[in-house]
N, C-alpha and C. Protein backbone atom coordinates (compact mmCIF):
# COMPACT_ATOMS: atom_id res chain seq x y z
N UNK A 1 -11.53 50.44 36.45
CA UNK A 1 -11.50 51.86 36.73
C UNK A 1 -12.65 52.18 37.68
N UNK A 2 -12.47 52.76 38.81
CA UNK A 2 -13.41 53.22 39.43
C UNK A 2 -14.68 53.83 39.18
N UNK A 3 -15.39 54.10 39.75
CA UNK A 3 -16.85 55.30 39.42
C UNK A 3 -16.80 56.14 39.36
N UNK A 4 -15.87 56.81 40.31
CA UNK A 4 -15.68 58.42 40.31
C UNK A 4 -14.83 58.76 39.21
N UNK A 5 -13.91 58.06 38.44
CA UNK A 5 -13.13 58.22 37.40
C UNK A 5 -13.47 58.13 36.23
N UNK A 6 -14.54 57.02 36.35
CA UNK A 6 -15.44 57.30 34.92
C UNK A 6 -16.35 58.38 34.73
N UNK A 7 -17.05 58.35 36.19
CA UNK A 7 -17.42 60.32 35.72
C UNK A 7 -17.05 61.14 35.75
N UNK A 8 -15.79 61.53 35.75
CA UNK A 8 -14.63 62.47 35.64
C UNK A 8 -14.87 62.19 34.12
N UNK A 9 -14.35 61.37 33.74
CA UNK A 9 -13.85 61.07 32.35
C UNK A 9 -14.78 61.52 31.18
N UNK A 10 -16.64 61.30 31.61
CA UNK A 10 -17.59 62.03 30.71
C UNK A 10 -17.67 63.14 30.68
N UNK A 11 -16.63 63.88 30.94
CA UNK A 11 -16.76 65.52 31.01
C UNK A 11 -15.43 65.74 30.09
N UNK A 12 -14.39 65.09 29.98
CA UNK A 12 -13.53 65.52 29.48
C UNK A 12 -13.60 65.16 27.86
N UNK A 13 -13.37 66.43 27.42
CA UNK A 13 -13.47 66.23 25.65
C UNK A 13 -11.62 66.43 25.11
N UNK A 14 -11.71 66.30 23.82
CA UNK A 14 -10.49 66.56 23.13
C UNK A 14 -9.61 67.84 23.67
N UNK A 15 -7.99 67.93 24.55
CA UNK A 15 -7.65 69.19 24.49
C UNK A 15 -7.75 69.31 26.01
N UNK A 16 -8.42 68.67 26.73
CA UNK A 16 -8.61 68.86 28.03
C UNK A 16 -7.75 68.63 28.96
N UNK A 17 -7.21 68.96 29.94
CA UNK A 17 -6.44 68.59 30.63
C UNK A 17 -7.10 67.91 32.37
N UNK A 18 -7.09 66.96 32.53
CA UNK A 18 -7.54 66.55 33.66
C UNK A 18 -6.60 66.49 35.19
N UNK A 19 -6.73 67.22 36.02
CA UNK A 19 -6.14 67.25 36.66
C UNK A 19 -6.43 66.14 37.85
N UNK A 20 -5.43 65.16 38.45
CA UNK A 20 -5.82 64.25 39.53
C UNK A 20 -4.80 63.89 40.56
N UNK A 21 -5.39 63.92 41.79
CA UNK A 21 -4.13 63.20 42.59
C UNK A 21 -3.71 61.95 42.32
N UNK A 22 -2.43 61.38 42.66
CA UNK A 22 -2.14 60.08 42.50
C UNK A 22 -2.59 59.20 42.73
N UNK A 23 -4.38 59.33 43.67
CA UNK A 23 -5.17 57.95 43.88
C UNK A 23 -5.58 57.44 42.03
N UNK A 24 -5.88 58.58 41.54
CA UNK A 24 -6.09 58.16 39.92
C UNK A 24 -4.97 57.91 39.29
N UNK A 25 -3.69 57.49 39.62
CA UNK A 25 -2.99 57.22 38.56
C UNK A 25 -2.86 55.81 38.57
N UNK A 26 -3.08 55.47 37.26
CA UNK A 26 -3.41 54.01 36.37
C UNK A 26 -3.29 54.47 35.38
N UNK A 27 -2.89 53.10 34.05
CA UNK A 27 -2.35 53.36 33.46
C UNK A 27 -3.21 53.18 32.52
N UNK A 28 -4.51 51.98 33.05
CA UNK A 28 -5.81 52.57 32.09
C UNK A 28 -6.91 53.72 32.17
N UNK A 29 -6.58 54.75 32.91
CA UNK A 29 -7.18 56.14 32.91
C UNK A 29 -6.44 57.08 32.02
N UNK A 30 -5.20 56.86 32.21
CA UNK A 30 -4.08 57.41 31.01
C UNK A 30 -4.33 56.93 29.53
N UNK A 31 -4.53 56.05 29.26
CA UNK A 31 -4.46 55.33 28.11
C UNK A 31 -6.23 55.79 27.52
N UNK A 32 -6.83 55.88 28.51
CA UNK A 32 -8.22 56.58 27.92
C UNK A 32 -8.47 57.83 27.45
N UNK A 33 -7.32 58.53 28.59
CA UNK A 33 -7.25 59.97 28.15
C UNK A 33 -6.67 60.12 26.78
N UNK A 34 -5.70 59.52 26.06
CA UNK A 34 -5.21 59.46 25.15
C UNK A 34 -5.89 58.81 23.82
N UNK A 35 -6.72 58.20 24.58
CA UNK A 35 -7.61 57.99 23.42
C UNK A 35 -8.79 58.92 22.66
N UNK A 36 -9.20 59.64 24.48
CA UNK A 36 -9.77 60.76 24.20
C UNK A 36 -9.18 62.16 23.49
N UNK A 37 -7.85 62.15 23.67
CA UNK A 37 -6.93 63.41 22.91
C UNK A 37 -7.08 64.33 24.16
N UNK A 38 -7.28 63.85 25.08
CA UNK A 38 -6.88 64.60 26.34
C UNK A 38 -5.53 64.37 27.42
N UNK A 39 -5.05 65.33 27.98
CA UNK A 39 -3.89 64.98 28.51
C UNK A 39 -4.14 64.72 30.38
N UNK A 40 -3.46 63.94 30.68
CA UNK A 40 -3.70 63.84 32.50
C UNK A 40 -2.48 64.64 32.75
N UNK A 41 -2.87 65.26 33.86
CA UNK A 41 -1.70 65.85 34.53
C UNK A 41 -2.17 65.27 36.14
N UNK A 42 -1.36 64.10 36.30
CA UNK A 42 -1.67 63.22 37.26
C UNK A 42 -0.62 63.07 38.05
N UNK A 43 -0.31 63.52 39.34
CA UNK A 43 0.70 62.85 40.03
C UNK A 43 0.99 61.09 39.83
N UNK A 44 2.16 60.65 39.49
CA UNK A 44 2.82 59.58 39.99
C UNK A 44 2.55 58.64 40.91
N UNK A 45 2.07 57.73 41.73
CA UNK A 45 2.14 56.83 42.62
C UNK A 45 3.87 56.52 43.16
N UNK A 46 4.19 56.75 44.25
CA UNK A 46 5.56 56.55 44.83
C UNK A 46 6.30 55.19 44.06
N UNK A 47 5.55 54.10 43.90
CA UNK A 47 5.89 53.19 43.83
C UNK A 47 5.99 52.80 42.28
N UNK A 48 5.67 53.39 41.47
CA UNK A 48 5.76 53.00 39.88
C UNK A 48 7.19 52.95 39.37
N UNK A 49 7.29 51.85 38.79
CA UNK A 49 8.64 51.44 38.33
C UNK A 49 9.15 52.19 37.55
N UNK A 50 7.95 52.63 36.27
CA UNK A 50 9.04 53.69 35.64
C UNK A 50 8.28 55.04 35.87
N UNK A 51 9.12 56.17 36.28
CA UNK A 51 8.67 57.08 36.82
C UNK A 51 8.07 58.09 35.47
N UNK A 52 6.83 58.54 35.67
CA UNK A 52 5.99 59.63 34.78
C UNK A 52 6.48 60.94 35.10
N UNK A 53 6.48 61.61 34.04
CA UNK A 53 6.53 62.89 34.47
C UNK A 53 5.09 63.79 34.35
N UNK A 54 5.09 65.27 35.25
CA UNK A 54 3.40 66.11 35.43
C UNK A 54 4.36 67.16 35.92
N UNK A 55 3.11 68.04 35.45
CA UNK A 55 4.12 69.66 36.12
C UNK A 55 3.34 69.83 37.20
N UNK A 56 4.57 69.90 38.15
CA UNK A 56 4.45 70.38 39.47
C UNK A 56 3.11 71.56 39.75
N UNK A 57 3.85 72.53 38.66
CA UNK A 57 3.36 74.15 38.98
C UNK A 57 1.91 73.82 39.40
N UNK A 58 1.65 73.21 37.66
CA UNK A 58 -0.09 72.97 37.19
C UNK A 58 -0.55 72.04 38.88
N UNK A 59 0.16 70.92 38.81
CA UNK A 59 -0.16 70.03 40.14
C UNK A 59 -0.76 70.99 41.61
N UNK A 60 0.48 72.19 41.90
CA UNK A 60 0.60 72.72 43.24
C UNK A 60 -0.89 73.58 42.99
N UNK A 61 -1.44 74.42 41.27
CA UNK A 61 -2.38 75.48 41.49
C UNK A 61 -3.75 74.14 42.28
N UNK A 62 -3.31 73.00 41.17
CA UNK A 62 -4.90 71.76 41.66
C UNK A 62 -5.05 71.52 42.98
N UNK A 63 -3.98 71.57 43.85
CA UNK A 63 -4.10 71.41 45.45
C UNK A 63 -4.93 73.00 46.14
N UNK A 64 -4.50 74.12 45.46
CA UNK A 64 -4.74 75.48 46.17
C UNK A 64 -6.27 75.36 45.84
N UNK A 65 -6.52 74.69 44.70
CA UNK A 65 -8.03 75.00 44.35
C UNK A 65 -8.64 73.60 45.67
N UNK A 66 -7.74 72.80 45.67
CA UNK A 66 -8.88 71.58 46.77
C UNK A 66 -8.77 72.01 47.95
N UNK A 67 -7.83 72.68 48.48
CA UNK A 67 -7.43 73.27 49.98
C UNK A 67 -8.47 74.22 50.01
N UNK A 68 -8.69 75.37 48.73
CA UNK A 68 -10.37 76.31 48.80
C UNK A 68 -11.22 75.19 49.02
N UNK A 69 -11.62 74.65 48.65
CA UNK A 69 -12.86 74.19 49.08
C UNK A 69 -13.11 73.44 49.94
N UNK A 70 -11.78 72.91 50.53
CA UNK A 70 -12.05 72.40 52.07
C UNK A 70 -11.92 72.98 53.21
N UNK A 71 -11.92 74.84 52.83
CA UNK A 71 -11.83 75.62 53.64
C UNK A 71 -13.04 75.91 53.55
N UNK A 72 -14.01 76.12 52.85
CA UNK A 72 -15.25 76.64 52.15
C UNK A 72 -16.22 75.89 53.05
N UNK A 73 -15.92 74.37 53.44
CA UNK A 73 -16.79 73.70 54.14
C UNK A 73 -16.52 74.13 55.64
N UNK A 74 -15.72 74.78 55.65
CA UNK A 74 -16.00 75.03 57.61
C UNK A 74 -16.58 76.13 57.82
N UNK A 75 -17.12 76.47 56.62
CA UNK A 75 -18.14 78.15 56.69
C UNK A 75 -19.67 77.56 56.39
N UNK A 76 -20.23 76.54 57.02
CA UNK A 76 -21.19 75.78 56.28
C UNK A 76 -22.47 76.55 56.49
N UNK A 77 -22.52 77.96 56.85
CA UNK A 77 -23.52 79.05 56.34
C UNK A 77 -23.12 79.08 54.87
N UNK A 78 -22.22 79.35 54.41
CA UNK A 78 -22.66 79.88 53.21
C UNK A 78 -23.07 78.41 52.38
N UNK A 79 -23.13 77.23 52.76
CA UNK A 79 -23.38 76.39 52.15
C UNK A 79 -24.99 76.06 52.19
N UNK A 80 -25.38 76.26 53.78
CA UNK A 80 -26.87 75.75 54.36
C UNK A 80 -27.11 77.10 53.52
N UNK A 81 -27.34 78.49 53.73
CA UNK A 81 -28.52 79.43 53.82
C UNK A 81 -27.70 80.22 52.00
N UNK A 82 -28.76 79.54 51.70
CA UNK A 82 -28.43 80.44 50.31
C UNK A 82 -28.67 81.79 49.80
N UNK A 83 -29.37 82.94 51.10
CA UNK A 83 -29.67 83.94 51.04
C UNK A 83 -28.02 84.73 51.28
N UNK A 84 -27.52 84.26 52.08
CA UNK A 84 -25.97 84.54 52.83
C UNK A 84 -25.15 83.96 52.05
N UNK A 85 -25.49 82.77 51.33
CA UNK A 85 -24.19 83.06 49.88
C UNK A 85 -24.01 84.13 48.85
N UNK A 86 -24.77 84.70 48.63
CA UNK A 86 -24.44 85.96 47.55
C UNK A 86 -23.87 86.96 48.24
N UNK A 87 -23.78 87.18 49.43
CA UNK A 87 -23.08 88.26 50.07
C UNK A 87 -21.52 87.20 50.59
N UNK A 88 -21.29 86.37 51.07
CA UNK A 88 -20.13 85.86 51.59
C UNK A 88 -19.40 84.43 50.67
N UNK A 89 -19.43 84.35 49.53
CA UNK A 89 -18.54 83.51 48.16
C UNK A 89 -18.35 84.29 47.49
N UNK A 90 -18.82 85.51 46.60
CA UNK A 90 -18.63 86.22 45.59
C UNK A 90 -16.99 87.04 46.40
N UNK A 91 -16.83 87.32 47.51
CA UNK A 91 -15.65 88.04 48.00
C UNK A 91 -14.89 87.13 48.18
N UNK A 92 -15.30 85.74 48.90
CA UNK A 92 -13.96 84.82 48.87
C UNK A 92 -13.63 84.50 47.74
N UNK A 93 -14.21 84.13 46.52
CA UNK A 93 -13.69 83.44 45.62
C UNK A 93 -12.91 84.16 45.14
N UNK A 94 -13.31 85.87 44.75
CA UNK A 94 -12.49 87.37 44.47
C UNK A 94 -10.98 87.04 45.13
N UNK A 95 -11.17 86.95 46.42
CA UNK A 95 -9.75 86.68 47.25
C UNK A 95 -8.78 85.84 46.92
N UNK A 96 -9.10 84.42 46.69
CA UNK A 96 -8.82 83.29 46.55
C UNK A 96 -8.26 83.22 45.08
N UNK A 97 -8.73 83.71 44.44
CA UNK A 97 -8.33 83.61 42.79
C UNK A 97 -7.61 84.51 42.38
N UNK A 98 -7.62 86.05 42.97
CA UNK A 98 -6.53 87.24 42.38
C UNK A 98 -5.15 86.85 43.71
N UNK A 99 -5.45 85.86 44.49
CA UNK A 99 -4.00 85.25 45.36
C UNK A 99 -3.30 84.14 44.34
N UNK A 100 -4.38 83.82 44.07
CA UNK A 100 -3.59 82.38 43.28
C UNK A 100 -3.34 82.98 41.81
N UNK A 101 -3.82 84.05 41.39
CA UNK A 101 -3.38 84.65 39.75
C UNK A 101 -1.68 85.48 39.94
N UNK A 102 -1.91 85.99 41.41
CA UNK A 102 -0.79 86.86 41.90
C UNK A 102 0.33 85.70 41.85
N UNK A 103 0.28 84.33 42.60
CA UNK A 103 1.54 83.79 42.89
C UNK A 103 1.67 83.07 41.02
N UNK A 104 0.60 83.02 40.55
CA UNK A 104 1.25 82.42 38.91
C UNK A 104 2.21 83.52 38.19
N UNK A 105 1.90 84.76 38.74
CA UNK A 105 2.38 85.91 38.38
C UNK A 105 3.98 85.58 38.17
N UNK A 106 4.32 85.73 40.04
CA UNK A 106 5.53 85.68 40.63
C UNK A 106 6.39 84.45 40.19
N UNK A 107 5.63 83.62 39.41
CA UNK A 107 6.30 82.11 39.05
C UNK A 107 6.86 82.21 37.50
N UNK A 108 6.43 83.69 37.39
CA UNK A 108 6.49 83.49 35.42
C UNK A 108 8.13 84.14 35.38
């Protein structure tokens, strides 16, 4: 298991749901989670013989949240000058989260 997956993994307690793209799907990260009493909601690898199932929905909100923050880095003021983050994240994140609460809305 990788590095970055094992420190993923010390954060997750009983009940947790871990969300990951399909570079983490293995079947001993699964099998840990389950040991932990936590569930993966892990995309599939194309190529796995027998196919897993993950909910999409949960899957599509984990992309909107990684697409924020790789939008977040092309504003790299609010990252360098931490005087100009309290005025310009507190409104994006506002934005970003009552968009993405709105489309869970429209999905129910």
């Amino acid at each position: 298991m990788a590095r970055y997956a094992a420190d993923m993994l010390a954060t997750v307690r009983r009940g947790d749901t871990l969300l990951a793209t399909a570079a983490y799907d293995s079947n001993a990260l699964r099998e840990t989670l389950a040991q932990r009493g936590a569930r993966g909601q892990i995309k599939p690898m194309a190529g796995r013989v027998i196919a897993l199932s993950f909910n999409r929905r949960i899957y599509k909100k984990r992309n909107a949240v990684e697409r924020f923050f790789n939008k977040l880095k092309h504003f790299r003021a609010v990252a360098r000058d931490p005087t100009n983050a309290p005025r310009v994240a507190p409104p994006c994140f506002r934005s970003f989260f009552s968009r993405l609460e709105s489309e869970e809305g429209d999905a129910a």
